[in-house]
Protein backbone atom coordinates (compact mmCIF):
# COMPACT_ATOMS: atom_id res chain seq x y z
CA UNK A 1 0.00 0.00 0.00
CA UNK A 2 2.99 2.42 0.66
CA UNK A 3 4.08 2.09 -2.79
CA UNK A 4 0.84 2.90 -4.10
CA UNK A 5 0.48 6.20 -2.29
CA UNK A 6 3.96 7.50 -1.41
CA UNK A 7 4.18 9.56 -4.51
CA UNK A 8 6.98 11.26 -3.55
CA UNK A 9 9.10 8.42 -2.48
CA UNK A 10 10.08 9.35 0.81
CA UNK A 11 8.90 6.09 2.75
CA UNK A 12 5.69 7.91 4.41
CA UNK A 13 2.75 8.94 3.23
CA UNK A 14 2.44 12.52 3.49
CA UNK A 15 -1.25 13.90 3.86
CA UNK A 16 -1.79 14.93 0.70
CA UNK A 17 -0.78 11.61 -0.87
CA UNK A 18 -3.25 10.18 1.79
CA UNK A 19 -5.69 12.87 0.19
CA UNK A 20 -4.81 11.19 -3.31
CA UNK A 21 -5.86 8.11 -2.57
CA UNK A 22 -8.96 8.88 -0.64
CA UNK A 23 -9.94 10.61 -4.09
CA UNK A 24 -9.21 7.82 -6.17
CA UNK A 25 -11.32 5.48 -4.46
CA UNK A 26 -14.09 7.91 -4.23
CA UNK A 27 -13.83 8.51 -8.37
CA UNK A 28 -17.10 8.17 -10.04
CA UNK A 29 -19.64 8.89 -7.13
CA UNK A 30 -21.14 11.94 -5.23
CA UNK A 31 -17.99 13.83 -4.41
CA UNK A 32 -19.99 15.93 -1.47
CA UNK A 33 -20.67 12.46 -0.04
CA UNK A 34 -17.68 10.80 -0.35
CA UNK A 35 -15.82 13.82 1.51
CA UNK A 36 -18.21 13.87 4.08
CA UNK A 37 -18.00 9.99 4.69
CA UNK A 38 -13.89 10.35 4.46
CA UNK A 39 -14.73 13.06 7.27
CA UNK A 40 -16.18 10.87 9.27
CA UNK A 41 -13.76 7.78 8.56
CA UNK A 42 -11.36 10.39 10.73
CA UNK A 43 -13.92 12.04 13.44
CA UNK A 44 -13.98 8.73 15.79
CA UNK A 45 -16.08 10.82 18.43
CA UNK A 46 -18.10 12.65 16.28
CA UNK A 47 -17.48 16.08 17.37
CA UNK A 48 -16.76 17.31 14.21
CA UNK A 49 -13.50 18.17 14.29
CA UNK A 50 -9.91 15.21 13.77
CA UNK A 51 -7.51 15.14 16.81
CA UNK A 52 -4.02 14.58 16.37
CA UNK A 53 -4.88 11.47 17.91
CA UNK A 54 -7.76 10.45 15.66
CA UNK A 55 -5.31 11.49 12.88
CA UNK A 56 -2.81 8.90 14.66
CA UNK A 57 -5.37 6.02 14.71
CA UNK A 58 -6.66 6.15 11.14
CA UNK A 59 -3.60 6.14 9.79
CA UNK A 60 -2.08 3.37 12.08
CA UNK A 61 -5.54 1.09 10.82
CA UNK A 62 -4.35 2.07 7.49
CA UNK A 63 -1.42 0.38 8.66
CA UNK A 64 0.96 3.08 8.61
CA UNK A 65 2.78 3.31 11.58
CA UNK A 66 3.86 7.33 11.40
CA UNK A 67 6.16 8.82 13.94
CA UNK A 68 4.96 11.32 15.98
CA UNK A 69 7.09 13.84 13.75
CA UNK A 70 5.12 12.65 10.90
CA UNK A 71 1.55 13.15 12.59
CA UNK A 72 2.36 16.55 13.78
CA UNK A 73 3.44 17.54 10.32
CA UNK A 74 0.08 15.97 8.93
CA UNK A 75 -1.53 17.92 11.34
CA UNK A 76 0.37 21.18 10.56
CA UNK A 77 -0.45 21.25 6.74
CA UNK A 78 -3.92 20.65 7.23
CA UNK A 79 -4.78 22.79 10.44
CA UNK A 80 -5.32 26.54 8.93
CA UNK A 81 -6.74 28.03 11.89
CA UNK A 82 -3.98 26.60 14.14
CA UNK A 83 -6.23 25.13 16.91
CA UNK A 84 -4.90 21.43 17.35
CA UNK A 85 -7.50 19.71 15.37
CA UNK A 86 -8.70 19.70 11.79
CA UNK A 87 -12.32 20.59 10.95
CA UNK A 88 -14.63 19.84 7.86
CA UNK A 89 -14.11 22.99 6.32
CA UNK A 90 -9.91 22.69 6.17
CA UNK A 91 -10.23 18.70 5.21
CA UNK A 92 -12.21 19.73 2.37
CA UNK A 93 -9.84 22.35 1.23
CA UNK A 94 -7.03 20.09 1.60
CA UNK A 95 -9.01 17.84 -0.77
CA UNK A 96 -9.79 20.41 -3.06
CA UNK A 97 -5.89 21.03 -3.50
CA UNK A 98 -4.55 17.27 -3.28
């Protein structure tokens, strides 16, 4: 799965690569939908915003086993209004850019 995803090469999947293939598999249906179900894959607790450590446990399930480095740069890129967690509105920018 690495292989598939880590565009760059770099051993990790970045967030936007992540982004990439969350796109891909949601080619061909309701694009609103599929973000908002990706959304959700991510908001464990349903507060409507991702936690560093919700970011942390997708990603592990994925089976990508990201240092802590790595999460907090995920979280970084994606987290415009710099309070710790990611909400709908940034994910689906990030999407919009991937």
């Amino acid at each position: 799965m690495l292989n598939e995803v880590d565009a760059d090469g770099s051993g990790a999947i970045e967030f936007n690569e992540f982004l990439n293939m969350m796109a891909r598999k949601g080619a061909g249906s309701d694009p609103e939908k599929e973000l908002r179900e990706a959304f959700k894959v991510f908001d464990r607790d349903g507060t409507g915003t991702i936690s560093r450590d919700e970011l942390r446990h997708v990603m592990k399930s994925l089976g990508e086993n990201l240092t802590e480095d790595e999460i907090d740069e995920m979280l970084k890129m994606a987290d415009k209004d710099g309070d710790g967690t990611i909400d709908y509105s940034e994910f689906a920018e990030i999407m919009a850019h991937k």
